[in-house]
Every structure is written in C-alpha cells, then in structure tokens.
C-alpha atoms as a PDB file:
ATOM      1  CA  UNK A   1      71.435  89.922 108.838  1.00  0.00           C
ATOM      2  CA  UNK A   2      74.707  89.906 107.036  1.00  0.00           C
ATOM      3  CA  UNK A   3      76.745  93.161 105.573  1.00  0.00           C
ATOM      4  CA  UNK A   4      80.387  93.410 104.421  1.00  0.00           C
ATOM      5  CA  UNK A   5      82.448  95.089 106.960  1.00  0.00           C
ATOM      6  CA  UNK A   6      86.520  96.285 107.310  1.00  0.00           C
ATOM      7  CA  UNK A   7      88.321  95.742 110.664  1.00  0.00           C
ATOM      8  CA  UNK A   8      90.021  99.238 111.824  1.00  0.00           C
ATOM      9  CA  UNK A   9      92.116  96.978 113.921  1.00  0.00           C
ATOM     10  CA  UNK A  10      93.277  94.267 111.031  1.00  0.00           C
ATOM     11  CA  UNK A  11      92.078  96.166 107.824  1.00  0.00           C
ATOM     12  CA  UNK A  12      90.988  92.629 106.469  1.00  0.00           C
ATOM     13  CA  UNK A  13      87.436  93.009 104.603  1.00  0.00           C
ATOM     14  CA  UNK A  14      85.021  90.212 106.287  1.00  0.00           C
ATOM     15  CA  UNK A  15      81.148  89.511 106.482  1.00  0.00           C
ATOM     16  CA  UNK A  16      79.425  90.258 109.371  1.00  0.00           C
ATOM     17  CA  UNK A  17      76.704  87.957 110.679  1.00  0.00           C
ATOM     18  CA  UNK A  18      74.579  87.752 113.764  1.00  0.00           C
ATOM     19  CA  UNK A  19      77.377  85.654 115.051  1.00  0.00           C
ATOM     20  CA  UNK A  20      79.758  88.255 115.143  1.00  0.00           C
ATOM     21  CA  UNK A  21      77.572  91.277 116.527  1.00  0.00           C
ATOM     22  CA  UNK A  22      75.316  91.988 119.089  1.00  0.00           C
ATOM     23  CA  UNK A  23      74.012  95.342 121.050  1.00  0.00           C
ATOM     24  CA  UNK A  24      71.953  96.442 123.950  1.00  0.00           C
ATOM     25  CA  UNK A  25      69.914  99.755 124.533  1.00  0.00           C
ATOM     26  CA  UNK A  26      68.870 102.139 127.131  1.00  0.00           C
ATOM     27  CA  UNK A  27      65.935 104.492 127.864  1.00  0.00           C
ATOM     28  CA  UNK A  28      65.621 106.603 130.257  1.00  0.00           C
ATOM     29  CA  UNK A  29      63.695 110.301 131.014  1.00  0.00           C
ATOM     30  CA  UNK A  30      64.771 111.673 134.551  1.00  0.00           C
ATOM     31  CA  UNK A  31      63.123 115.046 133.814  1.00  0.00           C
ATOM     32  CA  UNK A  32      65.458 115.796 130.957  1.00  0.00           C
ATOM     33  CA  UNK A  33      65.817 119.574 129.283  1.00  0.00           C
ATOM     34  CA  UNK A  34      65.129 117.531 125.948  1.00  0.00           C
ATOM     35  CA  UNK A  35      61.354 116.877 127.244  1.00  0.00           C
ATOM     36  CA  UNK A  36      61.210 113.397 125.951  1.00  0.00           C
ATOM     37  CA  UNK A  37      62.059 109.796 126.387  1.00  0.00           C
ATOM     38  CA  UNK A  38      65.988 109.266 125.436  1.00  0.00           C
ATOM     39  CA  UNK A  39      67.860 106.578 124.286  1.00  0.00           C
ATOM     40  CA  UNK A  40      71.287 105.129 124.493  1.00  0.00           C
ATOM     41  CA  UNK A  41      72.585 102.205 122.410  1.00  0.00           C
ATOM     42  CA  UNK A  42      76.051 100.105 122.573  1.00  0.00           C
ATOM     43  CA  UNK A  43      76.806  97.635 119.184  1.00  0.00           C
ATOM     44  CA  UNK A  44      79.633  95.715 118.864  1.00  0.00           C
ATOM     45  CA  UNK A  45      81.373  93.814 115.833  1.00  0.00           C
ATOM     46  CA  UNK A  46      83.836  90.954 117.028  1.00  0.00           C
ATOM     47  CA  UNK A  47      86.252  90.740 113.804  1.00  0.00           C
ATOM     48  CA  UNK A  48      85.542  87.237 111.938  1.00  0.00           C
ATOM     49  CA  UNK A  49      88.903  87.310 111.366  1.00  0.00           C
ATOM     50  CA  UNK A  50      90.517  84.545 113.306  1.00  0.00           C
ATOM     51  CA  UNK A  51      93.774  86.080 113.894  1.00  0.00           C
ATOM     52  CA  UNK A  52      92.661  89.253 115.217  1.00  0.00           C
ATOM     53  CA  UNK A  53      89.022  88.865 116.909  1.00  0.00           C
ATOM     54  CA  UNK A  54      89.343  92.409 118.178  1.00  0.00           C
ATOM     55  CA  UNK A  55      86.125  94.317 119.522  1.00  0.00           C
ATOM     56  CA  UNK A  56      84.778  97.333 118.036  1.00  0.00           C
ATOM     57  CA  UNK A  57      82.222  99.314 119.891  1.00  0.00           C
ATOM     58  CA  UNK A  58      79.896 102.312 119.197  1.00  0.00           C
ATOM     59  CA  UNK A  59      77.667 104.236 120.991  1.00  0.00           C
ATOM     60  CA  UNK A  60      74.557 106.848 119.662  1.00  0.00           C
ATOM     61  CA  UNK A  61      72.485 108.939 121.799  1.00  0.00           C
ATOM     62  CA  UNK A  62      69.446 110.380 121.116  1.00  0.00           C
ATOM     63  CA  UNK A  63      65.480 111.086 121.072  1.00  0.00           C
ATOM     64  CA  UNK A  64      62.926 107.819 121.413  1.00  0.00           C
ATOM     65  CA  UNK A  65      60.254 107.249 119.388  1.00  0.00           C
ATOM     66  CA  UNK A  66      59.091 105.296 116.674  1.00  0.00           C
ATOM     67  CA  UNK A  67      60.112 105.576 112.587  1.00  0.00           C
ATOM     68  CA  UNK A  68      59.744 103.936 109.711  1.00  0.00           C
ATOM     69  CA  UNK A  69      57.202 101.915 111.638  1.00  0.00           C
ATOM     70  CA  UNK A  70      60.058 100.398 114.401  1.00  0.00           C
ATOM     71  CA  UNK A  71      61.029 101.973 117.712  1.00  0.00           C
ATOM     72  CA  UNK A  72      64.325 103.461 118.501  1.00  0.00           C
ATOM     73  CA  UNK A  73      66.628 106.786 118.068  1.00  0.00           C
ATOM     74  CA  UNK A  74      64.608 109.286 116.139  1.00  0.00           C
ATOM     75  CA  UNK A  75      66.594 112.721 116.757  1.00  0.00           C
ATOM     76  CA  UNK A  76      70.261 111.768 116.770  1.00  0.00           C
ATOM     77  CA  UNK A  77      72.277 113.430 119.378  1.00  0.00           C
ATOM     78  CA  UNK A  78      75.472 112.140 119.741  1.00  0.00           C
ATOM     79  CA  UNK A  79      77.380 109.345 118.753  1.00  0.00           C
ATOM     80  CA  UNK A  80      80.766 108.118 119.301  1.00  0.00           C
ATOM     81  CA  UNK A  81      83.112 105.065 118.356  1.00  0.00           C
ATOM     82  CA  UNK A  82      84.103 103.581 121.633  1.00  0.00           C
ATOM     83  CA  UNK A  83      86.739 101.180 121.046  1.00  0.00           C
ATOM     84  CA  UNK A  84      88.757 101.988 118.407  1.00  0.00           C
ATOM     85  CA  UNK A  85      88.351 105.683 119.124  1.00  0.00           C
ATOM     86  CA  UNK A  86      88.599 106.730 115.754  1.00  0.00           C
ATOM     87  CA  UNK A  87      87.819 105.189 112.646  1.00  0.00           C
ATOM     88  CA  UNK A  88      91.419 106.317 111.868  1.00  0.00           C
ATOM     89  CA  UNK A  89      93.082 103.375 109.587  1.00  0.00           C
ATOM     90  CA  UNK A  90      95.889 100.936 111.051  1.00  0.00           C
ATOM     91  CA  UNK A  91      98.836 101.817 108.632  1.00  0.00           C
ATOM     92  CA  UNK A  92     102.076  99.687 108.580  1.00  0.00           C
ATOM     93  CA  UNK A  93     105.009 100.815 110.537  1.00  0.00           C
ATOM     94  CA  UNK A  94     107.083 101.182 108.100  1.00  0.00           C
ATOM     95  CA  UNK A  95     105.117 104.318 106.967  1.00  0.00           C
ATOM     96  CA  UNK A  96     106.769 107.120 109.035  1.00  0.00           C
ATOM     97  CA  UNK A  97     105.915 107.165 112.678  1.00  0.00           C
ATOM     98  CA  UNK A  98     105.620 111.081 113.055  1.00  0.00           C
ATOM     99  CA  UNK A  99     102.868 110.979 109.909  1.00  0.00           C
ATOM    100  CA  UNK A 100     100.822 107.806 111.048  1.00  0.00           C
ATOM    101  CA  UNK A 101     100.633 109.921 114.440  1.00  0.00           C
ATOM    102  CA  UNK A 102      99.859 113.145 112.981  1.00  0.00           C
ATOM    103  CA  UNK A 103      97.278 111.319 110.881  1.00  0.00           C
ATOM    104  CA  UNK A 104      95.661 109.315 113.693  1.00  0.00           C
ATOM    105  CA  UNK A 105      95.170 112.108 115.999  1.00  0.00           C
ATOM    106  CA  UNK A 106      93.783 114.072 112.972  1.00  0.00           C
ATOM    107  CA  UNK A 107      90.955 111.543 112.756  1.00  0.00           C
ATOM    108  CA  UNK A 108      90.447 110.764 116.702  1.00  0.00           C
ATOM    109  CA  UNK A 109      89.167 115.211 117.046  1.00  0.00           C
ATOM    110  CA  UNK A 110      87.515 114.971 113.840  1.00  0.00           C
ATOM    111  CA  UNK A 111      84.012 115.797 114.948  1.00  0.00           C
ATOM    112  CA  UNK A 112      85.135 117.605 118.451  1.00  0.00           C
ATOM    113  CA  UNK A 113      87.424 119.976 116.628  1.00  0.00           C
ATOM    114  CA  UNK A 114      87.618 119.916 112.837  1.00  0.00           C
ATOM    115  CA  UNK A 115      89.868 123.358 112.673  1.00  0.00           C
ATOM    116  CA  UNK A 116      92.241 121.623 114.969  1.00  0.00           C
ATOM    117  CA  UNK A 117      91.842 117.974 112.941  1.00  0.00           C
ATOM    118  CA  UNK A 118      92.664 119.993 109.471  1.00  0.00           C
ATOM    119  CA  UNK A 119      95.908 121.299 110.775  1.00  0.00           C
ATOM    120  CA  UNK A 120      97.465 118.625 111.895  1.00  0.00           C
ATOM    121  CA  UNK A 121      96.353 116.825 108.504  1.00  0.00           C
ATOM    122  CA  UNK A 122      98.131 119.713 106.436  1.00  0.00           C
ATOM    123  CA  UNK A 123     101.237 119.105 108.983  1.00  0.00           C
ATOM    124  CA  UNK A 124     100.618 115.506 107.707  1.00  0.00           C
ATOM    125  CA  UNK A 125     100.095 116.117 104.093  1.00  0.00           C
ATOM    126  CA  UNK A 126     103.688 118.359 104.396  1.00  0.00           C
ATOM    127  CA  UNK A 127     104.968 115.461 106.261  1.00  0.00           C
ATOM    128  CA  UNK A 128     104.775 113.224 103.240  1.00  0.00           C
ATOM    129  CA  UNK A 129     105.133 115.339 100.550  1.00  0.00           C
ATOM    130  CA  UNK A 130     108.483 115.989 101.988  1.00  0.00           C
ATOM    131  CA  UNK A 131     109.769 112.192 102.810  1.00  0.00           C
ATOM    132  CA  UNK A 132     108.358 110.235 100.066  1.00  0.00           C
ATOM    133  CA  UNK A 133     108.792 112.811  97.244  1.00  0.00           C
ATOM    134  CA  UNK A 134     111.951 114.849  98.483  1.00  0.00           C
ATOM    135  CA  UNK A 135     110.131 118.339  97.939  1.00  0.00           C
ATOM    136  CA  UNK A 136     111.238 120.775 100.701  1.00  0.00           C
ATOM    137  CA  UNK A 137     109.980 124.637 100.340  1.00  0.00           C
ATOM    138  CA  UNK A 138     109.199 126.948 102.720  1.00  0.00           C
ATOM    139  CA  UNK A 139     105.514 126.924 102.311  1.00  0.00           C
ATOM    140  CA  UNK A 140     102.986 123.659 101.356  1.00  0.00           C
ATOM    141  CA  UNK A 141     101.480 125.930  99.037  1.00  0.00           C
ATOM    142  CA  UNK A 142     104.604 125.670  97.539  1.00  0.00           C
ATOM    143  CA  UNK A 143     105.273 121.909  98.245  1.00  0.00           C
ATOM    144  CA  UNK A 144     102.090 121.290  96.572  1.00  0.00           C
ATOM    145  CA  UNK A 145     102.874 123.174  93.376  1.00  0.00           C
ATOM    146  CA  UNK A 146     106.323 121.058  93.353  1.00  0.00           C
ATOM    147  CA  UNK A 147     103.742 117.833  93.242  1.00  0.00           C
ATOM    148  CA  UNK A 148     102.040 118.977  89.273  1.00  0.00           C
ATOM    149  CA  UNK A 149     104.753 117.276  87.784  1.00  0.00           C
ATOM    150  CA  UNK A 150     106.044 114.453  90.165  1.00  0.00           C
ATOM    151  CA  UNK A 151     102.458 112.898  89.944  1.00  0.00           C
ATOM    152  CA  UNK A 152      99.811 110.718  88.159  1.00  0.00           C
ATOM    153  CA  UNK A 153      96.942 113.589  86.792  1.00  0.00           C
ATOM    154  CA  UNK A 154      94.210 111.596  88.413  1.00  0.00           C
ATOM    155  CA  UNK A 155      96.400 112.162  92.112  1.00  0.00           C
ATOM    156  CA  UNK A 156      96.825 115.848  91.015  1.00  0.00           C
ATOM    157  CA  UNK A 157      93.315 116.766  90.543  1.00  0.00           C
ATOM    158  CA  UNK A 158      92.617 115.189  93.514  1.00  0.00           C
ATOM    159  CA  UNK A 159      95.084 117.410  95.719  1.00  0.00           C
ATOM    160  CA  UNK A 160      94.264 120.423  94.021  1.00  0.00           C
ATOM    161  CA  UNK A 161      90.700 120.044  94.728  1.00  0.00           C
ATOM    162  CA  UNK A 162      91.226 119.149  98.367  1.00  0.00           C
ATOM    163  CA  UNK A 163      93.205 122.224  98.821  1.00  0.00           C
ATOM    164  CA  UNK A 164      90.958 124.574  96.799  1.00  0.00           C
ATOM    165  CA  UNK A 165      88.206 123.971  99.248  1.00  0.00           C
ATOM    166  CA  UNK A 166      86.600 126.752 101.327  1.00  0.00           C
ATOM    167  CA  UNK A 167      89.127 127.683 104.816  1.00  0.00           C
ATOM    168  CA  UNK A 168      91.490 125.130 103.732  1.00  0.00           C
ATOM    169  CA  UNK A 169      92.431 127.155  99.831  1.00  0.00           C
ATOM    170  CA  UNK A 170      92.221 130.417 101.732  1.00  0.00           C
ATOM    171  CA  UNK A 171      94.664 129.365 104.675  1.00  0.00           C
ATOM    172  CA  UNK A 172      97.234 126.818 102.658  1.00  0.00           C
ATOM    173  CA  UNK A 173      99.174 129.433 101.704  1.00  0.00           C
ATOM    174  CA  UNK A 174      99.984 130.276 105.467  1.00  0.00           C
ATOM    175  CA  UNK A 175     101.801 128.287 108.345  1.00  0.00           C
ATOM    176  CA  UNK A 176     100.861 124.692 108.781  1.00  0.00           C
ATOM    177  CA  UNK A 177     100.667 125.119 112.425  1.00  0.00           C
ATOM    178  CA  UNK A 178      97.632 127.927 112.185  1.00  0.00           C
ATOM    179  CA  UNK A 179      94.345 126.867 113.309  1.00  0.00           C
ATOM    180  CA  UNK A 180      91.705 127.330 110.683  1.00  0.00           C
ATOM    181  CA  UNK A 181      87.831 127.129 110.267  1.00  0.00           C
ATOM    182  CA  UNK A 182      86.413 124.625 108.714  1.00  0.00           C
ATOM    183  CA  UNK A 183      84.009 122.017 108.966  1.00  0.00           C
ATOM    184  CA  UNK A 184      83.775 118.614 109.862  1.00  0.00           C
ATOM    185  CA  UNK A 185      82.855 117.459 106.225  1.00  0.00           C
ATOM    186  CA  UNK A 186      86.077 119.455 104.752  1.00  0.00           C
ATOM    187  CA  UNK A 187      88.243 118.103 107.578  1.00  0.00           C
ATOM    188  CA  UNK A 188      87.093 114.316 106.341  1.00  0.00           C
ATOM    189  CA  UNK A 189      88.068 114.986 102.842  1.00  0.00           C
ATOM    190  CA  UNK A 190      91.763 116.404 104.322  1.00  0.00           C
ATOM    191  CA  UNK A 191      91.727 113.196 105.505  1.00  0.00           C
ATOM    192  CA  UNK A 192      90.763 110.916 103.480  1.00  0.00           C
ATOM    193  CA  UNK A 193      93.091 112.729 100.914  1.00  0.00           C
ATOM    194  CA  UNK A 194      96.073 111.349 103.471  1.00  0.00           C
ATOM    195  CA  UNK A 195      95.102 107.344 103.411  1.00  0.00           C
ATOM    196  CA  UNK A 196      94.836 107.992  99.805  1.00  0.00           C
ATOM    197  CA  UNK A 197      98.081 109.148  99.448  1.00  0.00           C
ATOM    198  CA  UNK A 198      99.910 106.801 101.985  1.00  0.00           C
ATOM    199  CA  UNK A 199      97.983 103.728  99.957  1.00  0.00           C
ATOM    200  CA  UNK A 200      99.267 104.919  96.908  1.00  0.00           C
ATOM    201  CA  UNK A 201     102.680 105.689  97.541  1.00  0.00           C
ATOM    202  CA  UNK A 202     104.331 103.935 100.880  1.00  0.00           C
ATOM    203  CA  UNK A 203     101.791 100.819 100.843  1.00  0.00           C
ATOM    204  CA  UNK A 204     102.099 100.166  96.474  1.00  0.00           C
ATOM    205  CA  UNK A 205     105.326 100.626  96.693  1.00  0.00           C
ATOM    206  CA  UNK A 206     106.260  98.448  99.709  1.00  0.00           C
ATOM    207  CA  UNK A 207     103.757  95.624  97.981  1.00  0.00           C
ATOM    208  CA  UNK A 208     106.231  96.323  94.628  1.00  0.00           C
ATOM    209  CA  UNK A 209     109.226  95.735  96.272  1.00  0.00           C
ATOM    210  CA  UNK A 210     107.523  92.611  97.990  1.00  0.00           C
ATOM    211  CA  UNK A 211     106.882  91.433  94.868  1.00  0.00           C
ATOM    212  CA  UNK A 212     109.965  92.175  93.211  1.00  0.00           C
ATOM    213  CA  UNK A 213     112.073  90.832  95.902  1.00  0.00           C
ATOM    214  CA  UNK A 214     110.256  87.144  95.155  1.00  0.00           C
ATOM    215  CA  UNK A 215     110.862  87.573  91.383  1.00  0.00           C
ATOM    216  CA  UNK A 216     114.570  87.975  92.506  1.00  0.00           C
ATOM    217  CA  UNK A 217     114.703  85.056  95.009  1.00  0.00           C
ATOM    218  CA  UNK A 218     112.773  82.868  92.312  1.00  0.00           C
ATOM    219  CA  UNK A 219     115.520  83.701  89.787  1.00  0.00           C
ATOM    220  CA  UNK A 220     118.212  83.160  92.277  1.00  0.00           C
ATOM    221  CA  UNK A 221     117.518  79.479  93.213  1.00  0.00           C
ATOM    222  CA  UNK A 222     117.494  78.390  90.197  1.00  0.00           C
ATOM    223  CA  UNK A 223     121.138  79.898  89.473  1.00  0.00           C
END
C-alpha cells in the first residue's frame, strides 16, 4: 500500500509505504448506551522525510461491524488528529506571529466550535488584509471592498464568495470579535481561504525576493 501524503510538521510532499505507517485497534462493549460492539483505532505516519521523521497520529471511534465485505468502523463517531492536533499548516515565521496564531487556533476548534473557529479566522483574514496590503477601515466589510482593486480577479472572486456565504455574509459587516453561527463546512472554507492567501502573498513573495536576491549576488561576483 502506497499513497502520496504532506507532512503538517515539514510540509514536504512524500510517499507513504508500509514502512512508514502502521496502526492498532480496539473493541470493546461494556454494556454501552450505543447497544453494539465499538471500536477504537490509532494510525500513525512517520514522515519519510529524513530531516524531520516526525509522528502523526489519528484516532476514529465508532460502531463494529462488517462493510464492503471487511470488518471494522461502520457508524463513525468520533475522530480526532492526535499529534499534530490540527491539520493546521506549519507557516514560516516570517509570516506575522499574531496571524499564524490566530490561524492555528482557528483550525485546532474547527469541529468542536466552528462559530468560535470562523471568528478568529475573520480576525485573521483582517489581520492580513491590513499588514500585507496596508488597508485599514473601520469595518472588514470595508477592508474587503478596499481588496477589488489591489488584487488578481481570480483572488477576488474567491474572497467574495467566501464572505457571501450563509452566517459569515450576514455577520461580516459587524465586529470581528462577534461569535457567529455557522458550520463546520463554512468554517473550513474561512480557512482554507487564509493558507490561500498567506501562500499567495507572504510565501510568493518571500520565494521572489529569494530568487531575486541570487540574481543580484550572481551579477555581483562577476563585477
């Protein structure tokens, strides 16, 4: 068994084999309210990468019986990532420390509190609008408006979908810092709108002055 896999601790894209994953399972009954056999299994993914070798670790709890002709979890109850806990990316530190904190926390109550998850991901969004573009109005409603200009059409539609969603359109034009309903699908895409933006801007732009710096260099010894 082999399937392409990305670290969360080292972000490098690797194949994982059987060499680099194992996992172990539990059943048990104890007179449960769920009247049935349960389940509980542990996987874990050692990175193939050789300078990181971290271990990731996830755990799913549920119903036992048999599907699709093999035996294991057939209701899903629960499941959790154990070790990182989130599936939160690993951003570099020069991407602002209040936003990378903002961001992982946003992911780490995803699924326990979504309302609480999407607020501190429009605190985030803010966040960045603010230090990488240098728009500052009172609302993010506003801040967002600001943005139609300032950025590529494809990254435009994108944020003015995100924020035209359900709770999220109806609240953004209100304080960041008020909890709002929504659920745990909406809060994902709040999210995933934020590593989008931090790829695009701090991360290609870093990688562009990387690159430019070695052009320079390069010209410069040879002065």
């Amino acid at each position: 068994m082999a399937f392409n896999w990305r670290c969360p601790f080292c972000g490098n894209n690797s194949t994982v084999t059987n060499q680099n994953m194992s996992g172990t399972s539990l059943r048990f009954n104890d007179d449960n309210k769920f009247d049935s056999e349960l389940m509980v299994t542990i996987n874990s993914i050692v990175c193939p990468n050789p300078q990181c070798r971290e271990v990731t670790l996830k755990a799913r709890f549920g119903t036992f019986g048999v599907s699709g002709g093999s035996y294991g979890i057939v209701d899903l109850l629960g499941k959790w990532s154990l070790r990182p806990d989130s599936l939160a990316l690993v951003f570099p530190e020069y991407v602002p420390l209040a936003i990378r904190q903002d961001y992982e926390e946003a992911c780490k109550i995803k699924d326990l509190s979504p309302k609480a998850s999407a607020t501190l991901s429009r605190r985030c969004l803010q966040g960045i609008i603010r230090d990488f573009k240098g728009i500052v109005k009172k609302r993010l409603v506003d801040e967002i408006d600001a943005l139609r200009d300032e950025v590529d059409p494809d990254t435009w539609s994108a944020i003015d979908a995100v924020r035209q969603i359900g709770n999220i359109g109806a609240h953004m034009e209100k304080d960041i810092n008020e909890i709002i309903d929504v659920d745990p699908e909406e809060a994902q895409l709040l999210i995933e709108l934020i590593e989008t933006l931090i790829k695009d801007w701090y991360i290609a732009r870093n990688k562009r002055q990387e690159h430019l710096a070695k052009i320079k260099a390069a010209a410069d010894s040879k002065k």
